[in-house]
Protein backbone atom coordinates (compact mmCIF):
# COMPACT_ATOMS: atom_id res chain seq x y z
CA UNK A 1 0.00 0.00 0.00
CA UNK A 2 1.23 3.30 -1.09
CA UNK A 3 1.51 5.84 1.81
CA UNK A 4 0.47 9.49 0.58
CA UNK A 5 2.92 11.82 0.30
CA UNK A 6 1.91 14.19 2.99
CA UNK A 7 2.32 11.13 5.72
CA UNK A 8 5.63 10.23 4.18
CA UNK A 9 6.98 13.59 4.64
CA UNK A 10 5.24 13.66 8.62
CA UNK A 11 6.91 10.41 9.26
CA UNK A 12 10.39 11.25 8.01
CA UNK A 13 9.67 14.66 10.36
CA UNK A 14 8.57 12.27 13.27
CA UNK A 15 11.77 10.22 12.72
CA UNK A 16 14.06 13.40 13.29
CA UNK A 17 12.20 14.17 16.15
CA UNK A 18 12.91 11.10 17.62
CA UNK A 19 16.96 10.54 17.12
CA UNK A 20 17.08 14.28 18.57
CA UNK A 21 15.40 12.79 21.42
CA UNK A 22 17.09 9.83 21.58
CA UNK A 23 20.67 11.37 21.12
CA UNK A 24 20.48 14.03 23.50
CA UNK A 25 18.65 11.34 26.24
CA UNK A 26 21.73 8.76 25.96
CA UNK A 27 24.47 11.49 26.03
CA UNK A 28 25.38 11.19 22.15
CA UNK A 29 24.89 14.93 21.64
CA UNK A 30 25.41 16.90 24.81
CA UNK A 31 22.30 17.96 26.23
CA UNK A 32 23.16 21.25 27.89
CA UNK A 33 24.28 22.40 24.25
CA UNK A 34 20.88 20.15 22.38
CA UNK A 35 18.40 19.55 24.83
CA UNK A 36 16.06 16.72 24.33
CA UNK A 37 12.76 18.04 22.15
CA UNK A 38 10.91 17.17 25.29
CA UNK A 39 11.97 19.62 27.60
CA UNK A 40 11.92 22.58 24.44
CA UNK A 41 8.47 21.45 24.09
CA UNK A 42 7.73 21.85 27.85
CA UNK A 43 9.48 25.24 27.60
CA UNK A 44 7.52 26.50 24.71
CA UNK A 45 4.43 25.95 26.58
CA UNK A 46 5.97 27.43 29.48
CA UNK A 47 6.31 30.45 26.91
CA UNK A 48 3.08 30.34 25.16
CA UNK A 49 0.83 30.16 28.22
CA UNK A 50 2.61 32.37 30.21
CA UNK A 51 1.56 34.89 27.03
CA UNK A 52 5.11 36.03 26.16
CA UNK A 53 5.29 33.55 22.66
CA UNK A 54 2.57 35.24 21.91
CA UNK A 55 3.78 38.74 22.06
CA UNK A 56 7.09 38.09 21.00
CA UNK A 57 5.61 36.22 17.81
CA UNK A 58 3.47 38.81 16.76
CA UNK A 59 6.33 41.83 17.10
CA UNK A 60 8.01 39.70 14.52
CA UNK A 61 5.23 38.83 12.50
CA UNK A 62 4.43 42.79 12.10
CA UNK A 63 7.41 43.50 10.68
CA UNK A 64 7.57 40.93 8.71
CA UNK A 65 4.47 42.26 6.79
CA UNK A 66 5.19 45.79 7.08
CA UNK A 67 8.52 45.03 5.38
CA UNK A 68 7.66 42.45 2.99
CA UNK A 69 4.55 44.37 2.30
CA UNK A 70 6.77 47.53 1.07
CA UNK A 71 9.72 45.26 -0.55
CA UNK A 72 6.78 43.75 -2.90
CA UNK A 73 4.91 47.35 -3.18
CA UNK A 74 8.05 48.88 -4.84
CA UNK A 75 9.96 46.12 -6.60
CA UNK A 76 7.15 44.17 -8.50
CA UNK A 77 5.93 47.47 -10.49
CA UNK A 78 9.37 48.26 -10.85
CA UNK A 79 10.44 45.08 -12.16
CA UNK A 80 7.96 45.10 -14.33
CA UNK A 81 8.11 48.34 -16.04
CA UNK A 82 12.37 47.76 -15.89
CA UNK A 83 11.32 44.25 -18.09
CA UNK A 84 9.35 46.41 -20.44
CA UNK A 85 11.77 48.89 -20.82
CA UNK A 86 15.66 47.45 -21.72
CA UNK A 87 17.21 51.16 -22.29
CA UNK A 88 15.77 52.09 -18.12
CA UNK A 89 17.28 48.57 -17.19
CA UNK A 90 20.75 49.59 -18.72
CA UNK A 91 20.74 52.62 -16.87
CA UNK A 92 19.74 51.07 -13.56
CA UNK A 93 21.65 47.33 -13.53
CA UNK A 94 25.33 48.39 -12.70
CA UNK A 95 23.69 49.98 -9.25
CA UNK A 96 21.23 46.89 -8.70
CA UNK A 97 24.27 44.71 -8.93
CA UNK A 98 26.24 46.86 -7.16
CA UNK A 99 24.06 47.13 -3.90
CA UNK A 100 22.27 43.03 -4.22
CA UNK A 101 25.09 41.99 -2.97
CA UNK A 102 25.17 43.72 0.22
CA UNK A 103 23.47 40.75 3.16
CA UNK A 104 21.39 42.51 5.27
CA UNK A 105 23.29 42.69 8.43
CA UNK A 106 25.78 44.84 6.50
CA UNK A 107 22.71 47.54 6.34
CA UNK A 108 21.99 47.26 10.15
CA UNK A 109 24.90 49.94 11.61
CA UNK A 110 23.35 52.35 9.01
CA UNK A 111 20.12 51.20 9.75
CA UNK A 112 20.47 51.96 13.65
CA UNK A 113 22.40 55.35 12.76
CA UNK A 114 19.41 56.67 10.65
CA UNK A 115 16.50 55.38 12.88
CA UNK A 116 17.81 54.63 16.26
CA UNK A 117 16.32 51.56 17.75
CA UNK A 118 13.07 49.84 17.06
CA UNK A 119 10.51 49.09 14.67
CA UNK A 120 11.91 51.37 12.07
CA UNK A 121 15.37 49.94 11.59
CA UNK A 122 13.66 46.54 11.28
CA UNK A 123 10.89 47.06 9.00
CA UNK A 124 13.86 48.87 6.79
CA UNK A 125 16.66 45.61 7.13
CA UNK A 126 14.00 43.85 6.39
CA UNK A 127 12.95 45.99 3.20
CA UNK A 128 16.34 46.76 1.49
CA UNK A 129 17.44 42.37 1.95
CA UNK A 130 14.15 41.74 0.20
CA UNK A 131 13.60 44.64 -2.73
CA UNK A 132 16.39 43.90 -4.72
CA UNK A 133 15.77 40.07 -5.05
CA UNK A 134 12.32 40.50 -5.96
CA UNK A 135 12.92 43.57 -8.46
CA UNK A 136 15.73 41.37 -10.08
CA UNK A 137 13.70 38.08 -9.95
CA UNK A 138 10.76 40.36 -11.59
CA UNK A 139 12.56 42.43 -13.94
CA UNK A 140 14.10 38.60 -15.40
CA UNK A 141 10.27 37.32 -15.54
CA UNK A 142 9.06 40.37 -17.79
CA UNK A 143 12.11 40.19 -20.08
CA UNK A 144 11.66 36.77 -20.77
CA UNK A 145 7.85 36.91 -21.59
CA UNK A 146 6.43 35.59 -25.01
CA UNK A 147 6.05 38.73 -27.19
CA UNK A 148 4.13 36.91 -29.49
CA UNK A 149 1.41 37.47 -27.05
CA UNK A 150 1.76 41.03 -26.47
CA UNK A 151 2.16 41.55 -30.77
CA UNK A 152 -1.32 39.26 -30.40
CA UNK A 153 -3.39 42.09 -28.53
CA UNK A 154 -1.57 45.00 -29.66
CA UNK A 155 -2.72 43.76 -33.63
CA UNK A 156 -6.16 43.29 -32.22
CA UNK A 157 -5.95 46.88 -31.70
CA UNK A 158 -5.87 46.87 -27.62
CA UNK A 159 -3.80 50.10 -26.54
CA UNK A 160 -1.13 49.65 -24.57
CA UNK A 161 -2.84 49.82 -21.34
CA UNK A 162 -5.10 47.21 -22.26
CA UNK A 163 -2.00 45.03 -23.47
CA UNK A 164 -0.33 45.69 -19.54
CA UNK A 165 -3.70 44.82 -17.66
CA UNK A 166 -4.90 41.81 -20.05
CA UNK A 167 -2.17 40.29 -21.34
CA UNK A 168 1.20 41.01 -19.29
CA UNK A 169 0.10 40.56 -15.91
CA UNK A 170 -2.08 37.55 -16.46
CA UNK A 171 0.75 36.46 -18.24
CA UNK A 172 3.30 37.29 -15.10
CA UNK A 173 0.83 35.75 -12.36
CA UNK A 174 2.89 33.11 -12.17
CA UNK A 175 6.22 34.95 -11.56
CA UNK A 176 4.42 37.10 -9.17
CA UNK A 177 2.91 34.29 -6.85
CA UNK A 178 6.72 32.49 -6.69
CA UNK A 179 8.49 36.06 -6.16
CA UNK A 180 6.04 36.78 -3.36
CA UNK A 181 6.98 33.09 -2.17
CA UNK A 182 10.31 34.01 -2.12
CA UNK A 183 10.57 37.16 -0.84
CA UNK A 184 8.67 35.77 2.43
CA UNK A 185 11.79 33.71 3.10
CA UNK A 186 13.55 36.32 2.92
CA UNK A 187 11.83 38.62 5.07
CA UNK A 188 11.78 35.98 8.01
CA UNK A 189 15.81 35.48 7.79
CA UNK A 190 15.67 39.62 7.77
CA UNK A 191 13.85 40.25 10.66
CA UNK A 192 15.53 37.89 12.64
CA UNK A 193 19.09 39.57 12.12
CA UNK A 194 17.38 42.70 12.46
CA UNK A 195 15.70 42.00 15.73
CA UNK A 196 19.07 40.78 17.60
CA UNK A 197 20.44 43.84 17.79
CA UNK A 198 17.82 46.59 16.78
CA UNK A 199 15.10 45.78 19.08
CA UNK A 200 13.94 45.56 22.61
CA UNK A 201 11.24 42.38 21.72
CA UNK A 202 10.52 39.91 18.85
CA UNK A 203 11.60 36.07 17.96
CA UNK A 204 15.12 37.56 17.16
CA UNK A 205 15.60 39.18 20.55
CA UNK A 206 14.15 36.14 22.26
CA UNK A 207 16.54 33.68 20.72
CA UNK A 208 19.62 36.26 21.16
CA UNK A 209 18.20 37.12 25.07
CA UNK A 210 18.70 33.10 25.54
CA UNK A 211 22.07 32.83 24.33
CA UNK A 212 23.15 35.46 26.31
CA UNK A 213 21.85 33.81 29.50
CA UNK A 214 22.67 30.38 28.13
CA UNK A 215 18.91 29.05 27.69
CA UNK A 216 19.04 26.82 24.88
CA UNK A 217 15.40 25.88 24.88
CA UNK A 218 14.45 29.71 24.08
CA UNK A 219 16.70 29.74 21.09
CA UNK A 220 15.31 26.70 19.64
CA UNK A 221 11.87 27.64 20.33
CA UNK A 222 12.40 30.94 18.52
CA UNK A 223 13.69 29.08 15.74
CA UNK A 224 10.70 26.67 15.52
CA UNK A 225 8.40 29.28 15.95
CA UNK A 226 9.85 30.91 13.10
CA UNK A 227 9.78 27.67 10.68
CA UNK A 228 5.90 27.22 11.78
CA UNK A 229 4.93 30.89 11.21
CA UNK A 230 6.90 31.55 7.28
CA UNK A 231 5.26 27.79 6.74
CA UNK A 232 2.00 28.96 7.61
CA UNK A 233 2.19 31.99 5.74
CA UNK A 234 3.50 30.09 2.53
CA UNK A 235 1.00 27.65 2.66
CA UNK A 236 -1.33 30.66 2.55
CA UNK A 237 0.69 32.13 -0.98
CA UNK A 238 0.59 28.50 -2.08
CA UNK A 239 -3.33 28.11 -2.07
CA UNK A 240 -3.90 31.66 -3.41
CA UNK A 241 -1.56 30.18 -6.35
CA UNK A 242 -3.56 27.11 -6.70
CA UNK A 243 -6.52 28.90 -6.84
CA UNK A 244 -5.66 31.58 -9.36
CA UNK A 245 -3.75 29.03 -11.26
CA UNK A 246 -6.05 26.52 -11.49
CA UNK A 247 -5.03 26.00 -15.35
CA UNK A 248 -1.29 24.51 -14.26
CA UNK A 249 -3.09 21.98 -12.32
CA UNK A 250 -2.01 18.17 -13.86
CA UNK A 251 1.53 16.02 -13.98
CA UNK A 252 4.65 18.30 -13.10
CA UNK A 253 7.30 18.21 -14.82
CA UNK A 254 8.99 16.18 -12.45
CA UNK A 255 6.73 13.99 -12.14
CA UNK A 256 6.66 13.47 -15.88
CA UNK A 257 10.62 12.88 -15.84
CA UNK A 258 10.59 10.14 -13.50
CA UNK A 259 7.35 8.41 -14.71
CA UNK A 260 10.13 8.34 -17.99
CA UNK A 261 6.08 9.32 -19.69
CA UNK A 262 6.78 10.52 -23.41
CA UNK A 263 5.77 13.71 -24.91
């Protein structure tokens, strides 16, 4: 009997669980440095009862959308209109390339230095490590789109408006849905950098506050935390894109390789 996928991937999850367990319980990995998932599980209800999960989550989760919510804001129009436009992208690329680069922790001394400590030099670490991957990512979706289908509406007379709103973004949706996708992850890793040293409160200063006083099980609780919430909030993304893109439902490509099916 075939297992479905879903309660493969729970078991192999469940089997992880378990050697952690095991490991740190028989003195294989030294539990003062890995605790067992027991007691971290005890702790995090410790945490979320006592309320202070709860707060600390949602400080995190905040910026995460304020940032993310900006990031996507400026660099999906811009992407797009830098994709439609080749002599704007020549002028812009050398800079884009120039600052990419740059991780986000290299931004936080500037970021503290321009707006002092708190929300604001969050929300903006988390901004400039996510703009420039989703304005490259978008800009690289609109170059490479079929003009055959834009030279389709624009000889059925649509103007060029009507081209943009029926025919390019429809045509983008895709790109758009994995770019957002993306540039979640990346706002999660951001705000955790940014909240170890430019905040008072958040996942990030939770997991940094237990290092400092040498409690492992707060670190790894921030760290689940974080893998439950940016799962949670791409399993969100990923039913919006099923249900927009209903017309890429059927055999992947993957699937079609190793079924060795022939075109």
């Amino acid at each position: 009997m075939k297992l479905p996928r879903k309660l493969l991937g729970a078991l192999v999850l469940l089997c992880l669980c378990l050697t952690w367990e095991a490991a740190s319980r028989l003195g294989i990995i030294d539990p003062v440095l890995l605790p067992p998932l027991s007691r971290v599980v005890v702790r995090a209800l410790d945490l979320l009862l006592s309320g202070r999960l709860i707060v600390q989550a949602g400080a995190s989760l905040a910026r995460v959308f304020l940032g993310f919510l900006l990031a996507a804001g400026v660099a999906l129009p811009a992407g797009i209109l830098l994709g439609l436009n080749p002599s704007l992208e020549d002028y812009t690329n050398l800079t884009l390339q120039v600052l990419r680069p740059l991780s986000p922790p290299a931004w936080i001394p500037l970021a503290i230095l321009w707006f002092g400590i708190g929300n604001a030099p969050a929300i903006f670490i988390i901004f400039i490590g996510t703009v420039f991957t989703l304005l490259i990512g978008m800009t690289a979706a609109t170059r490479g789109l079929d003009k055959r289908l834009m030279w389709a509406g624009f000889t059925l007379g649509a103007t060029r408006r009507q081209v943009l709103r029926y025919v390019i973004l429809p045509a983008l949706l895709p790109a758009i849905l994995t770019q957002l996708r993306v540039g979640l992850g990346l706002a999660w890793m951001c705000v955790i950098a940014a909240e170890m040293v430019a905040v008072r409160y958040g996942l990030g200063y939770m997991m940094i506050e237990g290092r400092n006083l040498f409690r492992v099980e707060d670190v790894l609780v921030g760290m689940a935390t974080v893998g439950i919430l940016g799962e949670a909030l791409d399993a969100v993304l990923r039913g919006l894109e099923r249900r927009l893109l209903r017309w890429r439902r059927g055999t992947g490509a993957g699937e079609l390789f190793y079924q060795g099916a022939e075109p």
